[in-house]
C-alpha atoms as a PDB file:
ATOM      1  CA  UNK A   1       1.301  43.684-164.849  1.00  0.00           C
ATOM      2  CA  UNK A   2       0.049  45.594-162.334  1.00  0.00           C
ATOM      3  CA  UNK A   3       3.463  45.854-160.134  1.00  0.00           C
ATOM      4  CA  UNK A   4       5.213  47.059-163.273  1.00  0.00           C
ATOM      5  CA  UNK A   5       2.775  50.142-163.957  1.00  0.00           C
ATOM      6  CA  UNK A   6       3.338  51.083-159.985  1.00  0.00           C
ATOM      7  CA  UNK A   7       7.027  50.871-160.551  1.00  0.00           C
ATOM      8  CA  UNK A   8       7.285  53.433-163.465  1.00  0.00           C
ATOM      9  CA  UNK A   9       5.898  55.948-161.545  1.00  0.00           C
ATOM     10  CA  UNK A  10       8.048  58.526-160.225  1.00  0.00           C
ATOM     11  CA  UNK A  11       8.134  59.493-156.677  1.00  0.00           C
ATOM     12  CA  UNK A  12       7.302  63.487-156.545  1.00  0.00           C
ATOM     13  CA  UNK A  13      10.250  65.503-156.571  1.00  0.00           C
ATOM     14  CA  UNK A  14      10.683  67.536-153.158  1.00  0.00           C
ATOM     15  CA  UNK A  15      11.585  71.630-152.994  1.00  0.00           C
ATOM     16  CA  UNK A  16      14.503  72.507-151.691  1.00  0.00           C
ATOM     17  CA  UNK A  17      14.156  74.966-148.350  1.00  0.00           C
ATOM     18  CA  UNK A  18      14.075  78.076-149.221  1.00  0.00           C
ATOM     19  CA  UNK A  19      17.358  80.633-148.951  1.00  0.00           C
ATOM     20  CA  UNK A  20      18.838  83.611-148.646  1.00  0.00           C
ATOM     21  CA  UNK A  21      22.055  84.918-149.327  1.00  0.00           C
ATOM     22  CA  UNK A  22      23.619  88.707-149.149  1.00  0.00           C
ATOM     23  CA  UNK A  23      26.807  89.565-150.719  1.00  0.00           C
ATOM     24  CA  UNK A  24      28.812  92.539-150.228  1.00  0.00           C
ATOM     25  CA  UNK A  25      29.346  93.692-153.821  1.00  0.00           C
ATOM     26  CA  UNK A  26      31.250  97.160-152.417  1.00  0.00           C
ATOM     27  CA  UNK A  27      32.365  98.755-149.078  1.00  0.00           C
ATOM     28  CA  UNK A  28      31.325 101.808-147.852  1.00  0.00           C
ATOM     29  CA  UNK A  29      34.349 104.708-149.048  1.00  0.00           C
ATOM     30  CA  UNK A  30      34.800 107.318-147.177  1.00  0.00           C
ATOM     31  CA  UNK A  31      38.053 108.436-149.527  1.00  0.00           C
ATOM     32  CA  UNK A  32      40.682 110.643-148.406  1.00  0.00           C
ATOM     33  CA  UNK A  33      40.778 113.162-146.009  1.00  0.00           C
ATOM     34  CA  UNK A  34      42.783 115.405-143.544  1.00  0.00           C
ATOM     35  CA  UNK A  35      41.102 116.804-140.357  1.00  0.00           C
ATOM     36  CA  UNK A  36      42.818 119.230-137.437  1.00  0.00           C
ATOM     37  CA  UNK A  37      40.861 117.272-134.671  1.00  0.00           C
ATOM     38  CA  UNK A  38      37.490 115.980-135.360  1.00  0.00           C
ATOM     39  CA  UNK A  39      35.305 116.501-138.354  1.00  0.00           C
ATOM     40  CA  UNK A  40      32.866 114.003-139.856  1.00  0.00           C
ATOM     41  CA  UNK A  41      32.059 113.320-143.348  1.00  0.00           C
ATOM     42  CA  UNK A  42      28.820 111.568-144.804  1.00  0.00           C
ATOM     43  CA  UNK A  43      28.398 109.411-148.003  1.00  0.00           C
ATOM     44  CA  UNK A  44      25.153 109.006-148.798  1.00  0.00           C
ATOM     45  CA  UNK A  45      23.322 105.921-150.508  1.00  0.00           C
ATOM     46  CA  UNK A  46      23.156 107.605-153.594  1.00  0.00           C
ATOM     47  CA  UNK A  47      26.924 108.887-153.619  1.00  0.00           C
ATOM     48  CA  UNK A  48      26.608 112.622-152.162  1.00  0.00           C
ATOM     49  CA  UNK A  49      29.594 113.276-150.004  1.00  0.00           C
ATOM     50  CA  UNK A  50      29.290 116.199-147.839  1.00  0.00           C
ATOM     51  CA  UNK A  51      31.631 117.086-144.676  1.00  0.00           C
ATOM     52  CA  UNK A  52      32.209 118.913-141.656  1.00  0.00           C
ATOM     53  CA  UNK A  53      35.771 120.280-140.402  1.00  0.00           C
ATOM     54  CA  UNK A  54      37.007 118.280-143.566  1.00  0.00           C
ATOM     55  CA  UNK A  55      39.743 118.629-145.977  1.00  0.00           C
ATOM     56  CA  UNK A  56      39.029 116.418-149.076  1.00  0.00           C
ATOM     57  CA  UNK A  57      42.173 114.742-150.787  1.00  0.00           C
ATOM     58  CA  UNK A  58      43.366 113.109-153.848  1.00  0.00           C
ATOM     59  CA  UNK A  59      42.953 109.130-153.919  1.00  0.00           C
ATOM     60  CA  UNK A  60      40.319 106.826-153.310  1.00  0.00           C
ATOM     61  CA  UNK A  61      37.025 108.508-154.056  1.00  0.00           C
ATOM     62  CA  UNK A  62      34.053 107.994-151.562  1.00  0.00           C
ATOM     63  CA  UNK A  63      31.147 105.861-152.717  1.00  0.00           C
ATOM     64  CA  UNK A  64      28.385 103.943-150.586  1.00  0.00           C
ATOM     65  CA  UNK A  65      28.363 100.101-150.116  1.00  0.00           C
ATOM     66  CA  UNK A  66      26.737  97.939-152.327  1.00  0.00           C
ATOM     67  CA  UNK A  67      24.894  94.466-151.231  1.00  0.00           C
ATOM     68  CA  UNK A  68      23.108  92.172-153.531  1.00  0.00           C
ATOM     69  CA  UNK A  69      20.213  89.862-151.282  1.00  0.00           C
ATOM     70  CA  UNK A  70      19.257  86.793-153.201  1.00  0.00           C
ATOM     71  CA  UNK A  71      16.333  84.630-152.779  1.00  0.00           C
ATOM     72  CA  UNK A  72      15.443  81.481-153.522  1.00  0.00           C
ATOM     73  CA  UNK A  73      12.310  80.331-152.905  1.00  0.00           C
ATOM     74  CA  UNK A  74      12.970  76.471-153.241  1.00  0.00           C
ATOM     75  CA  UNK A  75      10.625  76.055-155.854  1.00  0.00           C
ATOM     76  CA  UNK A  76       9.695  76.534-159.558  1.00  0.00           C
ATOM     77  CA  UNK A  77       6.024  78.003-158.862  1.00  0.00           C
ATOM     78  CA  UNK A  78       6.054  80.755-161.678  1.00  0.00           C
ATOM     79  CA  UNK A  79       3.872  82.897-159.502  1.00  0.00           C
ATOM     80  CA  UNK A  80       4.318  86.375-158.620  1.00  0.00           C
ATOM     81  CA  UNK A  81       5.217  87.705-155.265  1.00  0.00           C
ATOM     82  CA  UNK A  82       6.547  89.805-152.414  1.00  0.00           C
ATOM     83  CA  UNK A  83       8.834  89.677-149.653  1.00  0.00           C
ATOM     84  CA  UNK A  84       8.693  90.998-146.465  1.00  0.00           C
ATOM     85  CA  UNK A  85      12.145  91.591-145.000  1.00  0.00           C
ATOM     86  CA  UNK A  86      14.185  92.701-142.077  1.00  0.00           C
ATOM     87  CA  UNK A  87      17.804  94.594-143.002  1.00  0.00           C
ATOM     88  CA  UNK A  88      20.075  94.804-139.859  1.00  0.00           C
ATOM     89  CA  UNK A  89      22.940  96.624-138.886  1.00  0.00           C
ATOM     90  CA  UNK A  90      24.241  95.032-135.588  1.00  0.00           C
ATOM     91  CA  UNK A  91      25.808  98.162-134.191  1.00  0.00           C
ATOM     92  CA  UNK A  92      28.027 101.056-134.800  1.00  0.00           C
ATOM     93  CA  UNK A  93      31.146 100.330-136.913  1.00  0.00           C
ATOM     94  CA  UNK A  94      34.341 101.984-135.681  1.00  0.00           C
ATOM     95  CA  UNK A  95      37.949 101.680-135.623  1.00  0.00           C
ATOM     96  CA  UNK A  96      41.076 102.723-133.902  1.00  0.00           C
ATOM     97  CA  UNK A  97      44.417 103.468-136.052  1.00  0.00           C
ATOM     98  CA  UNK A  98      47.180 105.259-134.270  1.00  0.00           C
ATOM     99  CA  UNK A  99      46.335 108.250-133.601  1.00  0.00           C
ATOM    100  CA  UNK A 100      42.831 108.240-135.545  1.00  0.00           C
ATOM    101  CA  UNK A 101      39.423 106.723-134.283  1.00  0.00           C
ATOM    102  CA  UNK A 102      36.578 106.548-136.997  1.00  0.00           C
ATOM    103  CA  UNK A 103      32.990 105.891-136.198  1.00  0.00           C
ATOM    104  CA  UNK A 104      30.337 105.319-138.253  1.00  0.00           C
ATOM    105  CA  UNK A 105      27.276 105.685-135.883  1.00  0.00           C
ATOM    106  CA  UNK A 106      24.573 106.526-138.797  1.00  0.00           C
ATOM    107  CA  UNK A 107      23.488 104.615-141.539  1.00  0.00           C
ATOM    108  CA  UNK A 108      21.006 105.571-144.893  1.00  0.00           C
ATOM    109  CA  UNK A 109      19.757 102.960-147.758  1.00  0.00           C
ATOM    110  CA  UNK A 110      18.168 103.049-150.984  1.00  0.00           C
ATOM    111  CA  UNK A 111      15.301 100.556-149.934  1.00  0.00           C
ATOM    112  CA  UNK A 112      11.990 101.386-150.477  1.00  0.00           C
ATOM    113  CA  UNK A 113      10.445 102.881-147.414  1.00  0.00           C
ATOM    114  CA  UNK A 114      13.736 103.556-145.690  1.00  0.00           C
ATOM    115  CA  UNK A 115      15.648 106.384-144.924  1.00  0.00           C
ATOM    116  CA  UNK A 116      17.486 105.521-141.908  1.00  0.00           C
ATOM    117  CA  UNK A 117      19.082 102.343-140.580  1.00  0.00           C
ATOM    118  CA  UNK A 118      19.704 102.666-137.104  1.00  0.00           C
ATOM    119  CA  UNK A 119      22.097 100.667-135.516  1.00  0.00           C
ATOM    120  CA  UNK A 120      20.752  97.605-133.866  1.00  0.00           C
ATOM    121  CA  UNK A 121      17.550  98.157-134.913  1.00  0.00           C
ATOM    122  CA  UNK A 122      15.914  96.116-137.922  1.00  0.00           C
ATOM    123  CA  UNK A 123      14.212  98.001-140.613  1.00  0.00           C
ATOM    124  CA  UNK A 124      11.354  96.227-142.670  1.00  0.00           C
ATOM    125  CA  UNK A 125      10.801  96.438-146.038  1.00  0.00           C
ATOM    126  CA  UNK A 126       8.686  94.705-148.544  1.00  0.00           C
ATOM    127  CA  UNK A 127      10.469  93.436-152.059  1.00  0.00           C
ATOM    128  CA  UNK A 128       7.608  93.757-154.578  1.00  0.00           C
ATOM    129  CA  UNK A 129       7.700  92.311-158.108  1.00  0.00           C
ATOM    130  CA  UNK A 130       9.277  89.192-157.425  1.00  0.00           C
ATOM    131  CA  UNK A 131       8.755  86.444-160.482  1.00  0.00           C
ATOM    132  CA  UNK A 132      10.732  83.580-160.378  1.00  0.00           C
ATOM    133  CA  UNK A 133      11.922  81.025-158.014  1.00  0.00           C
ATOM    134  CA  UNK A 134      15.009  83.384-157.096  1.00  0.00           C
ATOM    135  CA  UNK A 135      14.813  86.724-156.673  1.00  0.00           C
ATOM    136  CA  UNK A 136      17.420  89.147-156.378  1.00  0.00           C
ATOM    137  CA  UNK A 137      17.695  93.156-155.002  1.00  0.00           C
ATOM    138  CA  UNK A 138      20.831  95.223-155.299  1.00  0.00           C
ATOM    139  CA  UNK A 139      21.115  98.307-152.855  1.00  0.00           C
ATOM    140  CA  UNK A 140      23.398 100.653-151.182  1.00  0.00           C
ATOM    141  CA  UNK A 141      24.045 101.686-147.638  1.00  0.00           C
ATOM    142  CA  UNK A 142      25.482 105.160-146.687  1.00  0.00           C
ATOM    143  CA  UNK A 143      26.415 106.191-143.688  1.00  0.00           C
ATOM    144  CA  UNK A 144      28.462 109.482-141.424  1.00  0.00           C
ATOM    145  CA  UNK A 145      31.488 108.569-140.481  1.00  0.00           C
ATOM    146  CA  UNK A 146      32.661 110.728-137.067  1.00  0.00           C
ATOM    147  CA  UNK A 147      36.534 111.158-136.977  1.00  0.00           C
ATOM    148  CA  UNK A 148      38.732 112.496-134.347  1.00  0.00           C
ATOM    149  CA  UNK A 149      42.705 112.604-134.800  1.00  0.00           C
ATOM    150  CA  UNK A 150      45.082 113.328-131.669  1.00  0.00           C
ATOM    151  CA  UNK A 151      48.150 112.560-133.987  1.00  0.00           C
ATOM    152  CA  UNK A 152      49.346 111.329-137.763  1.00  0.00           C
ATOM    153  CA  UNK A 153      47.004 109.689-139.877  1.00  0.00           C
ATOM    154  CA  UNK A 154      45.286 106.604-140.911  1.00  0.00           C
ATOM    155  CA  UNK A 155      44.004 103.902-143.575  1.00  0.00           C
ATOM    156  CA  UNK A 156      40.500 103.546-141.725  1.00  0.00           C
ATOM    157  CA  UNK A 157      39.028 100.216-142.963  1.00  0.00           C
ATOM    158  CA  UNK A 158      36.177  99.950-141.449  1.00  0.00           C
ATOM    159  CA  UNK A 159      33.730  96.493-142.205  1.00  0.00           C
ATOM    160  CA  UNK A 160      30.031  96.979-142.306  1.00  0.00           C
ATOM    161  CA  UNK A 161      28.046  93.948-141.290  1.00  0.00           C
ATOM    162  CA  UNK A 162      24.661  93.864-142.698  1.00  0.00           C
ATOM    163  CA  UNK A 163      22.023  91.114-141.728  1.00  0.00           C
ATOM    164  CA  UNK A 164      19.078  90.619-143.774  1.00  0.00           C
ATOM    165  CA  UNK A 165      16.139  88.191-142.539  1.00  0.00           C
ATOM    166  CA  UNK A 166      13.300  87.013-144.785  1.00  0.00           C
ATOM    167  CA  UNK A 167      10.299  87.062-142.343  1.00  0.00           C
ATOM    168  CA  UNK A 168       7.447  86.462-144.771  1.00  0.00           C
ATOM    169  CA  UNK A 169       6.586  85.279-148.476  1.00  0.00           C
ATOM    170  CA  UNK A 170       3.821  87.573-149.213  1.00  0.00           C
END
């Protein structure tokens, strides 16, 4: 009788490990422009545009990027808490189309108790208010983007890596 009570017992379920994931929701628009030979034009995180030696154009309007992080703490412990985080961009973005180079060399956010991302340099901020097992942040990234043209015009596409690191569950 004694073997059957042990055997109805279930072994404890394990957590999963902890994750993290960032998504890039929207890219960083610069929109349409004409320059003579160099100008530079900055979107902010919160959507300003302002430029320099700039011509704005009709078509795709400028807006800042827009990441989503995601964590998941493994568990189901309904207790409250932060995160402390590192956000990473790896180095200036640029790109060379015909005649047209593009450089983004300066970045801004909306996270808390950051103005400036510097390129490769991490920036930590603390996530307050999480709840749940996952918790979830939305914010944007602006940024100056340099141009010089020698000849035509260009699409400029340019991708903007962002690496976020969870270094503590506060």
């Amino acid at each position: 009788m004694l073997g059957a009570g042990l055997a109805s017992l279930a072994a404890p379920a394990l957590a999963a490990a902890p994750s993290v994931t960032v998504t890039a929701d929207q890219a960083l628009r610069f929109g349409a422009f004409f320059t003579d030979t160099t100008g530079t034009r900055t979107v902010s995180a919160t959507g300003s545009v302002t430029g320099s030696a700039i011509v704005p154009l009709t078509g795709t309007a400028p807006g800042p990027a827009q990441f989503t992080f995601t964590y998941d703490r493994g568990n189901n412990a309904n207790v409250a808490y932060s995160l402390l985080i590192s956000v990473l961009v790896p180095g200036t973005a640029s790109q060379v189309n015909g005649g047209v180079t593009g450089t983004i060399a300066r970045f801004d956010t909306d996270l808390p108790g950051v103005s400036a991302l510097l390129p490769g340099q991490s920036a930590q901020v603390t996530l307050v208010g999480c709840q749940r097992q996952i918790c979830s942040r939305t914010f944007r990234v602006g940024g100056t983007l340099q141009v010089a043209r020698t000849s035509g015009g260009a699409d400029l596409t340019i991708p903007l890596p962002i690496v976020v690191t969870v270094l503590a569950e506060l």
